[in-house]
Protein backbone atom coordinates (compact mmCIF):
# COMPACT_ATOMS: atom_id res chain seq x y z
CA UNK A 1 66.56 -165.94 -134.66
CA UNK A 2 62.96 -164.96 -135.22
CA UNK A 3 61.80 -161.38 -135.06
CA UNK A 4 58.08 -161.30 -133.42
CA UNK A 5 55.33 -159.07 -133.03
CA UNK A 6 54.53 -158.93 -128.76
CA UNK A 7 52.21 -155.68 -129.28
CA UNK A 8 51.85 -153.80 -131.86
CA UNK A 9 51.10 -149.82 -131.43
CA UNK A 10 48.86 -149.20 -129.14
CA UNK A 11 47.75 -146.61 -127.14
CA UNK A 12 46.62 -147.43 -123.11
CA UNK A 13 45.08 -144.95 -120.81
CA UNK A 14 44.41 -145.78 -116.94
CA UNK A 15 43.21 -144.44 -113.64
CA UNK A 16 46.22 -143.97 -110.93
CA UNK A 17 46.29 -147.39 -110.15
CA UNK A 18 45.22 -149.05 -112.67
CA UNK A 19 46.55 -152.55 -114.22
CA UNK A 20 45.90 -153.45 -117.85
CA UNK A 21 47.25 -156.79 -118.43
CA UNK A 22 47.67 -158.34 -122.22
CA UNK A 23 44.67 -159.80 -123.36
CA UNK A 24 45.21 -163.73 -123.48
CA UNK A 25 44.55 -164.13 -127.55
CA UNK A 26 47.19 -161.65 -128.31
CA UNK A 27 50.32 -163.72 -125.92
CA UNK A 28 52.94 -164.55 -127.76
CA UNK A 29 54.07 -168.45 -128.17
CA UNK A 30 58.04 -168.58 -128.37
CA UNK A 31 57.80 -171.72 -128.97
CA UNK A 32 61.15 -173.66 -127.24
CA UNK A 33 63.14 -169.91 -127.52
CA UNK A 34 65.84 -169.69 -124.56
CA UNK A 35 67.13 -166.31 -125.50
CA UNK A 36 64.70 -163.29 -126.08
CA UNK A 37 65.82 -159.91 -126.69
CA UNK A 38 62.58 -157.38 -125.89
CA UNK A 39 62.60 -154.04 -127.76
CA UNK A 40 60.25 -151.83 -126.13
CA UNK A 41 59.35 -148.72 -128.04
CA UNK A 42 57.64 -146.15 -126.53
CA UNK A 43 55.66 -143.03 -128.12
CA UNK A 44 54.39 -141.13 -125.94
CA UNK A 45 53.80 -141.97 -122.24
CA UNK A 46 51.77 -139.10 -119.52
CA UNK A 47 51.60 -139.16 -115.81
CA UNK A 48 53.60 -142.42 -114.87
CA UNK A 49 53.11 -146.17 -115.39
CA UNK A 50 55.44 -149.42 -115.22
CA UNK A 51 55.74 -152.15 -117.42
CA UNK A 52 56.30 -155.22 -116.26
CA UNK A 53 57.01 -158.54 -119.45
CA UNK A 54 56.31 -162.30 -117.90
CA UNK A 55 56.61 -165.66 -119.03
CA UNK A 56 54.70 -169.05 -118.87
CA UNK A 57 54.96 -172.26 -119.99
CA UNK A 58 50.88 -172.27 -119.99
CA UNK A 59 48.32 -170.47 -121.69
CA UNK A 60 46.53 -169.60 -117.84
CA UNK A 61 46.60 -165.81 -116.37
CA UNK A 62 47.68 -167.22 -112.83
CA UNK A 63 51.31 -168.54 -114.03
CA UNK A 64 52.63 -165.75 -115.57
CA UNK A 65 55.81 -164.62 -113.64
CA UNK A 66 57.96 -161.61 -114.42
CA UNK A 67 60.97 -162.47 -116.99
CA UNK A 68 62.12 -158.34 -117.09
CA UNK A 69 61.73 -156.54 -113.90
CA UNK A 70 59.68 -153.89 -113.97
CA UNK A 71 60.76 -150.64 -115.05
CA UNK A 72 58.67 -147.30 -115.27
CA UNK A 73 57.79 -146.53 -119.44
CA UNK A 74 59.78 -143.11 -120.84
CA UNK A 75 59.94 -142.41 -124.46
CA UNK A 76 62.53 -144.04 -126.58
CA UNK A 77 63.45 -147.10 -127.19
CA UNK A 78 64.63 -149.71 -124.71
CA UNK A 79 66.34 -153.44 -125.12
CA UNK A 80 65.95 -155.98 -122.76
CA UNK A 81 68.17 -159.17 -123.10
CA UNK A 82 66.93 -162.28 -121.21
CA UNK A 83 69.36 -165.13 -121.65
CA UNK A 84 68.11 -168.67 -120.35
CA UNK A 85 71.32 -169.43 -118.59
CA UNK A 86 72.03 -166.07 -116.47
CA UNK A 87 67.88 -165.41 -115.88
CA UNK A 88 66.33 -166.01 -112.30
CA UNK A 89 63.24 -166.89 -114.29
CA UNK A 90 64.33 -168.35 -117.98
CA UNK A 91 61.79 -167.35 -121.07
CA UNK A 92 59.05 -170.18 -121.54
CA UNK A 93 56.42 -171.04 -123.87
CA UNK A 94 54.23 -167.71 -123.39
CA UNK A 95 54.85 -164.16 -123.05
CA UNK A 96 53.04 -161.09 -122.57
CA UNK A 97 52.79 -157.48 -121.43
CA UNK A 98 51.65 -155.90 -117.90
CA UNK A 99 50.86 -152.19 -117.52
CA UNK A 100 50.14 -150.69 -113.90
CA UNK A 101 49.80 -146.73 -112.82
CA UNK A 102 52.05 -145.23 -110.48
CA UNK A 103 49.75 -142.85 -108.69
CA UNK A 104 48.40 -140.99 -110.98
CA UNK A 105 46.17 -141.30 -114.57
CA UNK A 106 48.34 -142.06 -116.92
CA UNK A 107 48.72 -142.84 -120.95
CA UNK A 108 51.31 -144.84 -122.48
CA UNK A 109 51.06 -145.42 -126.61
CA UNK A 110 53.79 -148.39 -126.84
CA UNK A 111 55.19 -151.48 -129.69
CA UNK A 112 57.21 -154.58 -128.63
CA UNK A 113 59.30 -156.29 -130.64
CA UNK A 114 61.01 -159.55 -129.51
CA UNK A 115 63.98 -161.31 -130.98
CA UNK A 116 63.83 -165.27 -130.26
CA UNK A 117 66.77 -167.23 -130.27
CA UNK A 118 65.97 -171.64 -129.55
């Protein structure tokens, strides 16, 4: 199992509807990983965004699809578990982050961790 870096801390601010997606040179290559385990640690989060993690088996924007379903940030920590054989979309090659307001301005300050298993 291999312990990477998906974002380190950061700190995002947007407009209400604003979508911030992971710039391309900071993806993360899994490699041939089936299982990932996502550990999503959030600071500090104001007004209300969602976070949405997809997958790829290219390095191109367009193919990304979602691997965790979206879920709207809080503070703490949460673990998502995507296992290859029980996903709807299994973990490929690529991964990244996707950040989108809910309505309002918002500010999220945020670190993923993922746990690869091949």
């Amino acid at each position: 199992m291999d312990g990477l870096l998906l974002q380190d801390l950061i700190t995002i601010r947007g407009a209400a509807s604003a979508h911030v997606v992971q710039l391309a040179r900071d993806w993360l290559d899994i490699g041939e990983s089936e299982d990932v385990v996502f550990y999503t640690h959030v600071r500090e989060v104001i007004g209300s965004a969602k976070l949405t993690l997809e997958t790829s088996s290219v390095a191109d924007g367009s193919s990304f699809l979602p691997l965790v379903p979206t879920f709207s940030l809080a503070v703490g920590l949460r673990t998502d578990v995507v296992l290859a054989s029980m996903a709807k979309v299994p973990p490929m090659r690529f991964v990244r982050w996707n950040l989108t307001g809910d309505g309002s301005p918002w500010d999220a300050t945020l670190r993923i961790w993922v746990a690869a298993h091949g």
